[in-house]
N, C-alpha and C. Protein backbone atom coordinates (compact mmCIF):
# COMPACT_ATOMS: atom_id res chain seq x y z
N UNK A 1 15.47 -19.12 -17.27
CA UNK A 1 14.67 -20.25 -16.83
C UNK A 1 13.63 -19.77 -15.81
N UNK A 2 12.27 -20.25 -15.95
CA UNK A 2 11.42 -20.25 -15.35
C UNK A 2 11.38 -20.59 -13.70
N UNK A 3 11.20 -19.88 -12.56
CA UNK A 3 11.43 -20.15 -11.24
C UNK A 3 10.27 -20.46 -10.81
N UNK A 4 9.33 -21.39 -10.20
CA UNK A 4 7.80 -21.13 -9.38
C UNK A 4 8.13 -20.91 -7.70
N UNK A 5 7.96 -19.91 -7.30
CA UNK A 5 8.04 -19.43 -6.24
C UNK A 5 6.99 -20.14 -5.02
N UNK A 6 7.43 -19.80 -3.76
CA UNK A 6 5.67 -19.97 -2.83
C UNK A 6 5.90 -19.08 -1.90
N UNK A 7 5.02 -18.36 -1.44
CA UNK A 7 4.61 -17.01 -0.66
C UNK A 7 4.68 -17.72 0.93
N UNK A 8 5.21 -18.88 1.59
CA UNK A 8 5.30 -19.44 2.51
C UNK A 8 6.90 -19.11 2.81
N UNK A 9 7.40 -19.06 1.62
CA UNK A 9 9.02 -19.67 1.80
C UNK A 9 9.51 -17.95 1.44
N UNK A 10 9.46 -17.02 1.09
CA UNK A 10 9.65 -15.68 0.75
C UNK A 10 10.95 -15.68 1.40
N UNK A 11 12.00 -15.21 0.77
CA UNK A 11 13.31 -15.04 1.50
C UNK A 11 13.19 -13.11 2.21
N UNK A 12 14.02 -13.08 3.22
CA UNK A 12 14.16 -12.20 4.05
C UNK A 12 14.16 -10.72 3.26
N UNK A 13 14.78 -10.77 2.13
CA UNK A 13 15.07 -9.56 1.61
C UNK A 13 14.18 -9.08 0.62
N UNK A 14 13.18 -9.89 0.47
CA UNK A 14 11.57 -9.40 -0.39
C UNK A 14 10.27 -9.50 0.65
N UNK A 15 10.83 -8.94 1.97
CA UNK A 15 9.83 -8.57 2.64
C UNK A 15 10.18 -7.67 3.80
N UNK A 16 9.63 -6.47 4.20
CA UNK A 16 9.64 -5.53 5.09
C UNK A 16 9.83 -5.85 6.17
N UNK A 17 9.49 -6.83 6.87
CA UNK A 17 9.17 -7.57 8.13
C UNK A 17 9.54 -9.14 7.76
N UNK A 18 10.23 -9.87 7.82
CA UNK A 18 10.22 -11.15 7.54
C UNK A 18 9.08 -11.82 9.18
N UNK A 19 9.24 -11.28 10.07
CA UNK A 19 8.49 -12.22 10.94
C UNK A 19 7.40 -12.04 11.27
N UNK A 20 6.79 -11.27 10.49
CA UNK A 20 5.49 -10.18 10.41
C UNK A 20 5.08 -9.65 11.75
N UNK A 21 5.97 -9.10 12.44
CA UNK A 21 5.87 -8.53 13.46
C UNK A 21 5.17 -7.00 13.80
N UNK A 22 5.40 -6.36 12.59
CA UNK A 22 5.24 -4.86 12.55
C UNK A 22 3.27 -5.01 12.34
N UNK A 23 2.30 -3.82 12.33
CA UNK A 23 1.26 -3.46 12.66
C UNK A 23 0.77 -3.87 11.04
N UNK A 24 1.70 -3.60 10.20
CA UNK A 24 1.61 -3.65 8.36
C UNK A 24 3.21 -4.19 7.88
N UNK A 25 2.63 -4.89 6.99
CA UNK A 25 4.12 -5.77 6.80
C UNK A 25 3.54 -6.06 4.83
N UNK A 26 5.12 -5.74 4.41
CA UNK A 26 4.93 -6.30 3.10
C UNK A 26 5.65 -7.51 2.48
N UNK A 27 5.59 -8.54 1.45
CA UNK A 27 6.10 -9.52 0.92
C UNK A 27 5.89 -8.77 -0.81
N UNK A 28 6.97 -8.90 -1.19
CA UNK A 28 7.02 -8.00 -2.25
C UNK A 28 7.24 -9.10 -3.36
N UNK A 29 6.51 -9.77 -3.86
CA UNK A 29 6.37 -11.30 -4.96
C UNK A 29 6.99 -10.84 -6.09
N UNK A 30 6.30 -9.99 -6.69
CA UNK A 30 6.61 -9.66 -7.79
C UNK A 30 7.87 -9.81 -8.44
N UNK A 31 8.75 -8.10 -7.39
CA UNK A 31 10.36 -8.30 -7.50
C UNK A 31 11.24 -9.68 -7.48
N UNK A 32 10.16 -10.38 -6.31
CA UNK A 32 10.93 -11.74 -5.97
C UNK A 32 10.93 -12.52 -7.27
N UNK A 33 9.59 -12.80 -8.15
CA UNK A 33 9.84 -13.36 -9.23
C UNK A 33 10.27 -12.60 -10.79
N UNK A 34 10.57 -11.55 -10.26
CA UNK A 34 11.70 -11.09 -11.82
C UNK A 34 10.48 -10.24 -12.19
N UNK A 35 9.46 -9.50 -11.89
CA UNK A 35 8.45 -8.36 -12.57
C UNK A 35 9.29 -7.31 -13.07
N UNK A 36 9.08 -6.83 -14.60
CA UNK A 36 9.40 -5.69 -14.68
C UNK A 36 9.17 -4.54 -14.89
N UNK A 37 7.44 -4.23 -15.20
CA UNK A 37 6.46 -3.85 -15.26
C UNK A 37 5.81 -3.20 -14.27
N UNK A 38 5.25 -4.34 -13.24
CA UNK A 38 3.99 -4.24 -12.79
C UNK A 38 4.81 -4.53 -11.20
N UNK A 39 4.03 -4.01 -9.94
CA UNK A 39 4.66 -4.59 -9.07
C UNK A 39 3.65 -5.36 -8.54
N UNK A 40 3.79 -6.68 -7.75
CA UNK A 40 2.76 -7.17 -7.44
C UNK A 40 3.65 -7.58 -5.42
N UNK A 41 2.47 -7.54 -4.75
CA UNK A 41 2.82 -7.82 -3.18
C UNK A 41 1.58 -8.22 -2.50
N UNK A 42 1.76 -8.75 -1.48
CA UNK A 42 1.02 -8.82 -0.85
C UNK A 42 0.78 -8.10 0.82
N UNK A 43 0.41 -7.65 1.19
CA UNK A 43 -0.12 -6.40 2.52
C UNK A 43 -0.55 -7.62 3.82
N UNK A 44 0.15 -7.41 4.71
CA UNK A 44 -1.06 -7.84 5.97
C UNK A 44 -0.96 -7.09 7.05
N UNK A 45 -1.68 -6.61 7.12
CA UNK A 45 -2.25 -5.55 8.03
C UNK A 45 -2.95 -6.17 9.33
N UNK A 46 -2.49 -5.98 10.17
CA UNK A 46 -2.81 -6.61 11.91
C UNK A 46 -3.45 -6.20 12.39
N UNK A 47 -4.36 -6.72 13.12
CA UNK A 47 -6.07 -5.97 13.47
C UNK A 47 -5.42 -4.72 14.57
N UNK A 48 -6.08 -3.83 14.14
CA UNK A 48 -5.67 -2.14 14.41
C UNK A 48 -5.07 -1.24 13.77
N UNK A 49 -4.25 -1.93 12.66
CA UNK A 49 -3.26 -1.82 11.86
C UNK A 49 -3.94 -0.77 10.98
N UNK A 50 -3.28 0.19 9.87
CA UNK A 50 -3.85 0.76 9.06
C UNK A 50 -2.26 0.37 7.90
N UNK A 51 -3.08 0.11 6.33
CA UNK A 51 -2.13 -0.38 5.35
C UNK A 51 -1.29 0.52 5.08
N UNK A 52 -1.82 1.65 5.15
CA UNK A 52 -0.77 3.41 4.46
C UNK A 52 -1.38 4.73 5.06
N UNK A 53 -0.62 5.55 4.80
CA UNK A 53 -1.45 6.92 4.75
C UNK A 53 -2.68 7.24 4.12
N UNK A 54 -3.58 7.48 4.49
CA UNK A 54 -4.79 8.12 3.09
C UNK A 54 -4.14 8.62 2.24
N UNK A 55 -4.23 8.32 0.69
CA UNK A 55 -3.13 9.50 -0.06
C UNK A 55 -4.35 8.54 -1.31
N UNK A 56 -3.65 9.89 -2.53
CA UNK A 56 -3.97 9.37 -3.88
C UNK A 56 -2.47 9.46 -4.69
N UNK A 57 -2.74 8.97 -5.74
CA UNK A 57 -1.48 9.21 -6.58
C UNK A 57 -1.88 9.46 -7.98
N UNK A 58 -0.79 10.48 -8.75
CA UNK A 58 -0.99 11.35 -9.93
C UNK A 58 -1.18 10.10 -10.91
N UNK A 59 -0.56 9.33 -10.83
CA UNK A 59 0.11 8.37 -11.83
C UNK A 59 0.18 6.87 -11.81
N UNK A 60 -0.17 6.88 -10.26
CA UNK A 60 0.06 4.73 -10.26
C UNK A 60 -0.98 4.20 -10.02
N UNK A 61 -1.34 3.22 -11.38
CA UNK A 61 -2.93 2.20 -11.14
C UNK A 61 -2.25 1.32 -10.47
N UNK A 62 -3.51 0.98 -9.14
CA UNK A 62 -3.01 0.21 -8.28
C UNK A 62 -4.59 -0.81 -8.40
N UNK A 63 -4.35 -2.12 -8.35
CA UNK A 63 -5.26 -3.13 -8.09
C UNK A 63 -5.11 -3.91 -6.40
N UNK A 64 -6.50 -4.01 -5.31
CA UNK A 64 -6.61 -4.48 -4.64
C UNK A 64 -7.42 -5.49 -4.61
N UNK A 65 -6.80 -7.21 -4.06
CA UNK A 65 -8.22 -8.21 -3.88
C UNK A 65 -7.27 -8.10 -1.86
N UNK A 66 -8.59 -8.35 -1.34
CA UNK A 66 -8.99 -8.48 -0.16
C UNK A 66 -8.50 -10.78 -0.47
N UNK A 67 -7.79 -11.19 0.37
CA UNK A 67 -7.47 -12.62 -0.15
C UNK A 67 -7.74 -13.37 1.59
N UNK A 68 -7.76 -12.60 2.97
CA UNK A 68 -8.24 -13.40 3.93
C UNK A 68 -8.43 -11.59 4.90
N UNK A 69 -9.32 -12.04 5.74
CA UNK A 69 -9.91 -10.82 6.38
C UNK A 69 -10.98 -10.21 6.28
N UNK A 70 -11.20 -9.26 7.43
CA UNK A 70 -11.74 -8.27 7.05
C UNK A 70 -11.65 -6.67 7.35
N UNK A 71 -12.05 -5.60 6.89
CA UNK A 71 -11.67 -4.25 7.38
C UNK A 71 -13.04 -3.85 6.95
N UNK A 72 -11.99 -2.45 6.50
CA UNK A 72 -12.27 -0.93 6.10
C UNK A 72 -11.60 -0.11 5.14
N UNK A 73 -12.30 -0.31 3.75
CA UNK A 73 -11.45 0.69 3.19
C UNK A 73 -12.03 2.14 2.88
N UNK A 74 -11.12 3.02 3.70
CA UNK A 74 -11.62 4.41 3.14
C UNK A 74 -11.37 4.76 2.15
N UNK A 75 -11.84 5.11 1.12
CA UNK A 75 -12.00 5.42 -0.22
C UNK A 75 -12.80 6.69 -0.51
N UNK A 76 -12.03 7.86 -0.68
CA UNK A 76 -12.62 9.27 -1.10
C UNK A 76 -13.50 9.65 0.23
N UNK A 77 -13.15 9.64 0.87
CA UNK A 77 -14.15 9.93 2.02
C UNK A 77 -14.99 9.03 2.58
N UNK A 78 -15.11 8.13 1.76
CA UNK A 78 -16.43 6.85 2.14
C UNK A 78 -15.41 5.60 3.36
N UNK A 79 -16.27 4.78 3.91
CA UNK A 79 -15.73 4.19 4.83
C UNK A 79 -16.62 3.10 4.00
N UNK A 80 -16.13 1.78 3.54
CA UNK A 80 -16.71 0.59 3.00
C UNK A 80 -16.11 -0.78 3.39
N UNK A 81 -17.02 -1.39 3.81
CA UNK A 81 -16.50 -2.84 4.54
C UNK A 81 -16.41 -3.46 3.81
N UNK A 82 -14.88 -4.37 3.75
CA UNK A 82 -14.08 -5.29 2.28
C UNK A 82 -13.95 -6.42 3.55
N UNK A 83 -14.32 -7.25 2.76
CA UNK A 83 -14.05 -8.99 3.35
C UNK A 83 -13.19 -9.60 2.18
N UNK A 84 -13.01 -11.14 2.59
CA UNK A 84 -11.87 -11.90 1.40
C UNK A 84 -13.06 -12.29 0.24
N UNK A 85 -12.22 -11.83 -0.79
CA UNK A 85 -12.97 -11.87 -2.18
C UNK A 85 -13.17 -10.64 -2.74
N UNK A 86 -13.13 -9.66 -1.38
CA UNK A 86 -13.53 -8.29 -2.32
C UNK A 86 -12.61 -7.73 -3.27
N UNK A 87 -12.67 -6.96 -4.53
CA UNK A 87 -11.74 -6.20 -5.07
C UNK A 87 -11.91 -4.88 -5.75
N UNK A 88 -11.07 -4.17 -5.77
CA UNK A 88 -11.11 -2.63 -6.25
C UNK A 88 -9.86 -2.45 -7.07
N UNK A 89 -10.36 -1.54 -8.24
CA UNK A 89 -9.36 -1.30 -9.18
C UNK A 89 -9.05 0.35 -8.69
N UNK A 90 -8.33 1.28 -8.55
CA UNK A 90 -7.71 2.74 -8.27
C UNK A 90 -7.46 3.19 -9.30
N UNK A 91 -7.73 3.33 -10.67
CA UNK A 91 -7.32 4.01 -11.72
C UNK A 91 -5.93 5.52 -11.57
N UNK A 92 -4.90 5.01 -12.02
CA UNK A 92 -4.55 6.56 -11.99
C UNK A 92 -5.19 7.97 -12.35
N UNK A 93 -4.42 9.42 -11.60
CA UNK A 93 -4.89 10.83 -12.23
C UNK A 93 -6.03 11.00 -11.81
N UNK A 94 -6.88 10.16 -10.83
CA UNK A 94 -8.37 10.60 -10.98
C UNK A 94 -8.25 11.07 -8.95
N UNK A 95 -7.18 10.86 -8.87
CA UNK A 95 -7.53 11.76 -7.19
C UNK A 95 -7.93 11.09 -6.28
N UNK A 96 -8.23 9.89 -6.33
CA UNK A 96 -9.05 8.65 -5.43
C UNK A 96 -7.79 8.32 -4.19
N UNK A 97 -8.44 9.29 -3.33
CA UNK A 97 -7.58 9.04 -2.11
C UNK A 97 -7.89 7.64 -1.27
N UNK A 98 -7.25 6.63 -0.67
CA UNK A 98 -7.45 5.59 -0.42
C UNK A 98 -6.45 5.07 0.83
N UNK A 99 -7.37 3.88 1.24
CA UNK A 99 -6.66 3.66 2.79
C UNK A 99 -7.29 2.03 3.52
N UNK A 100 -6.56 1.32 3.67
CA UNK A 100 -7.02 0.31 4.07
C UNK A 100 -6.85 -0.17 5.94
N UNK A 101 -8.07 0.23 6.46
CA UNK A 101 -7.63 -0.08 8.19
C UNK A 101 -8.46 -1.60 8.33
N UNK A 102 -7.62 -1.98 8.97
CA UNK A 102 -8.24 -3.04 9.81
C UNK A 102 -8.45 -3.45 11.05
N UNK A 103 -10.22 -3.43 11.22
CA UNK A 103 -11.28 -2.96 12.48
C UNK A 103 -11.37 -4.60 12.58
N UNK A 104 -10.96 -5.63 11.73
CA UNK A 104 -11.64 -6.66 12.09
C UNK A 104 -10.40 -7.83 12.93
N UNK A 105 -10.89 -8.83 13.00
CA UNK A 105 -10.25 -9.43 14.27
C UNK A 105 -9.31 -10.22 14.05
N UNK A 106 -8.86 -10.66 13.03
CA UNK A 106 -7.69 -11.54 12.32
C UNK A 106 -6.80 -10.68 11.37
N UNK A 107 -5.59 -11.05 11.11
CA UNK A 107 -4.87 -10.34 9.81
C UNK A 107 -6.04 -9.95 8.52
N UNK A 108 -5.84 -8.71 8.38
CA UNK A 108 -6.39 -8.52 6.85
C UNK A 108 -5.03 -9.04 5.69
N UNK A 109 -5.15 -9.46 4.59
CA UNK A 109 -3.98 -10.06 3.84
C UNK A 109 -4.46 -9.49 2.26
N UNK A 110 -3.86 -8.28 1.93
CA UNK A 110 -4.46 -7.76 0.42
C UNK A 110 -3.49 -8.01 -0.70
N UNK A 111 -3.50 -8.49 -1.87
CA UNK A 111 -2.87 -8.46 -2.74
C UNK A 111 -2.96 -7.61 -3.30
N UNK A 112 -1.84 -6.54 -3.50
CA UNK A 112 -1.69 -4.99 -3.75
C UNK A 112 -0.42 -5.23 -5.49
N UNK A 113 -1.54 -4.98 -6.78
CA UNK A 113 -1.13 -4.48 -7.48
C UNK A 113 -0.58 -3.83 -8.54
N UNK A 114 -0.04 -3.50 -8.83
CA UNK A 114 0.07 -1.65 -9.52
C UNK A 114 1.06 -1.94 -10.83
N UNK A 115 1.05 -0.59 -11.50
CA UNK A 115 1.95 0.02 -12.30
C UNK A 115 2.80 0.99 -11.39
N UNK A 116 4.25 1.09 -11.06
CA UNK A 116 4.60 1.86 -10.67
C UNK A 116 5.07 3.10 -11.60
N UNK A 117 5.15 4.29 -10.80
CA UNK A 117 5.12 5.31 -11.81
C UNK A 117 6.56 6.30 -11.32
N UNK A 118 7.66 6.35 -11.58
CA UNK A 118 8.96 7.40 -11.42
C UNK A 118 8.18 8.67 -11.21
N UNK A 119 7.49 9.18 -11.74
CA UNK A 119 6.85 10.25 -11.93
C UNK A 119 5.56 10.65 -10.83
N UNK A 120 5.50 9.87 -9.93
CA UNK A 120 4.45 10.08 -9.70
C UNK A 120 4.00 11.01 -8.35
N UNK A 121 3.48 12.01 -8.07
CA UNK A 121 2.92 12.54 -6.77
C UNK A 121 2.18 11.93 -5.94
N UNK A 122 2.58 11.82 -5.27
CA UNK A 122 1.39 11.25 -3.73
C UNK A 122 0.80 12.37 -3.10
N UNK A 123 -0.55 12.63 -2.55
CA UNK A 123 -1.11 13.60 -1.90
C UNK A 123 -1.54 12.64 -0.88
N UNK A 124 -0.97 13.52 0.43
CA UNK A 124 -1.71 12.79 1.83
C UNK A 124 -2.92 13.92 2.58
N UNK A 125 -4.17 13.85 2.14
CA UNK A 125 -5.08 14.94 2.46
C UNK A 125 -5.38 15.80 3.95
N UNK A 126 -5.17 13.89 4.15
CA UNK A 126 -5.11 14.11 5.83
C UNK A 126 -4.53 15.01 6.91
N UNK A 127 -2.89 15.65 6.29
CA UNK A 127 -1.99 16.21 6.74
C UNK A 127 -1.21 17.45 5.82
N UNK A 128 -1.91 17.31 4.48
CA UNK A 128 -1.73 18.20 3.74
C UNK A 128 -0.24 18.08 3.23
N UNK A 129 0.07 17.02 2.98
CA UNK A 129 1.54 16.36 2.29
C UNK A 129 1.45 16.32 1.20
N UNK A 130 1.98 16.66 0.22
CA UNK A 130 2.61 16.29 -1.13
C UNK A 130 4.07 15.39 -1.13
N UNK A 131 4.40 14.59 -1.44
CA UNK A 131 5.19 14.08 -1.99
C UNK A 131 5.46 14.10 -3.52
N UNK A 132 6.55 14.37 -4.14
CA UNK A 132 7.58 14.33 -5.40
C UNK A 132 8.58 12.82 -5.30
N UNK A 133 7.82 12.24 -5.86
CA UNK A 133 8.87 11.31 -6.18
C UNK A 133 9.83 10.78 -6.67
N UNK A 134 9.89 11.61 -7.97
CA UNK A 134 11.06 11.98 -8.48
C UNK A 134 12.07 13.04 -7.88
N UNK A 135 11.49 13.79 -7.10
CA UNK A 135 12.88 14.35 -6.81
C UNK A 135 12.71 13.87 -5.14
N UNK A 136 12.52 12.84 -4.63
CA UNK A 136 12.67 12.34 -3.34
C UNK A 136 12.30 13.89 -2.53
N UNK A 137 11.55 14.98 -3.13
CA UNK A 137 11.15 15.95 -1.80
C UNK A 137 9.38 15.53 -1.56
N UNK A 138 9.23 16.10 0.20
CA UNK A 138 8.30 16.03 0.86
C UNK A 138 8.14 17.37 1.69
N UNK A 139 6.53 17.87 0.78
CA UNK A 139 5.93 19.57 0.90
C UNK A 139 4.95 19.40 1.97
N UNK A 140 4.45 20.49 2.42
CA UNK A 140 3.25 20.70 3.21
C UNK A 140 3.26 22.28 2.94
N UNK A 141 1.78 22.71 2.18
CA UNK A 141 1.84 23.87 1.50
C UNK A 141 2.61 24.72 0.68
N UNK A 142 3.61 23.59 -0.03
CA UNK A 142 4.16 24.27 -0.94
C UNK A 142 5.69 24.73 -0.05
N UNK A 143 5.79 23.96 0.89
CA UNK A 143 7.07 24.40 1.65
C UNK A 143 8.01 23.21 2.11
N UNK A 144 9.14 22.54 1.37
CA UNK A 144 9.82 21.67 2.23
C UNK A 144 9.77 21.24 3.62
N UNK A 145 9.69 20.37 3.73
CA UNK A 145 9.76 19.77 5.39
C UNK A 145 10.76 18.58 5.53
N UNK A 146 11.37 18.14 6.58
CA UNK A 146 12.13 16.98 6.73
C UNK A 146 11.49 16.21 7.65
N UNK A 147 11.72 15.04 8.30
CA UNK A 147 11.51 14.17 9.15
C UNK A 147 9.87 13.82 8.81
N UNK A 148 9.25 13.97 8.39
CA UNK A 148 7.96 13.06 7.72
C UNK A 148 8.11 11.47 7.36
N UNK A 149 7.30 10.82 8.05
CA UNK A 149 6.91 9.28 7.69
C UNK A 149 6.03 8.95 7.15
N UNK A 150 5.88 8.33 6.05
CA UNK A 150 4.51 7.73 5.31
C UNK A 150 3.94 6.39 6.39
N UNK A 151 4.40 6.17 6.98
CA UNK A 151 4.26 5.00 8.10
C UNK A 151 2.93 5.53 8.92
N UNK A 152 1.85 4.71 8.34
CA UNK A 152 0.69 5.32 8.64
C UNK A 152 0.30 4.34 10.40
N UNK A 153 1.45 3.58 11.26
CA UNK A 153 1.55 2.88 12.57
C UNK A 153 1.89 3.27 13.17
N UNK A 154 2.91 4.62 13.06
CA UNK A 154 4.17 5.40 14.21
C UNK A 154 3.16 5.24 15.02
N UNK A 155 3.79 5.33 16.27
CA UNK A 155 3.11 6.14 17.48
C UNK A 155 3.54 7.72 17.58
């Protein structure tokens, strides 16, 4: 049977942050409504906030609409100002390193989404990270490392 959900009422355990307290916080819809495919979420990113690491991925098309806000998305080196309405498609395999900060003065709120991929590599350029996702290891030059965060807020 068919469920209609609302992104107001999100129960605790399909979201990263239920009180959106953290700098980047996710609501993960998709899972919540039974996706089995595709993942779909939504991002809000808190003015200062940055959404992820700069990284690209081998394997996962990811779709972004910009739905209230405004930023910065770095994209391949470029720095481009996204307001609500904007959108970008990430094609997998093509290397498009990507990053969403937000310089502007209210929550940015992105609807983030993708094909997820078992298979897929993450490259973080910034720091010279590889991630394997299939085998849960994390490289820097081709050399294991431990204690690494993709948590692009640590202090």
């Amino acid at each position: 049977m068919t469920k209609i959900h609302n992104i107001d009422t999100v129960p605790a355990e399909f979201t990263d942050d239920p009180e959106l307290i953290s700098a980047m916080s996710t609501r993960y819809l998709g899972a919540l409504a039974g996706s089995e495919r595709i993942y779909v979420n939504v991002d809000y990113v808190k003015p200062g906030g940055k959404s992820v690491k700069y990284h690209s991925h081998s394997h996962q098309e990811e779709f972004f609409l910009v739905l209230r806000g405004s930023g910065t998305l770095r994209i391949q080196d470029q720095h481009l100002a996204v307001k609500q309405g904007d959108f970008i498609a990430k094609p997998a395999g093509k290397g498009i390193a990507h990053q969403f900060i937000n310089d502007g003065e209210g929550v940015l709120e992105i609807l983030d989404c993708g094909l997820p991929a078992p298979d897929d590599v993450i490259d973080y350029p910034d720091e010279n990270i590889r991630y394997v996702k299939a085998e849960g290891r994390v490289l820097r030059n081709d050399v294991e490392i431990q204690d690494w965060s993709s948590d692009p807020n640590e202090a």
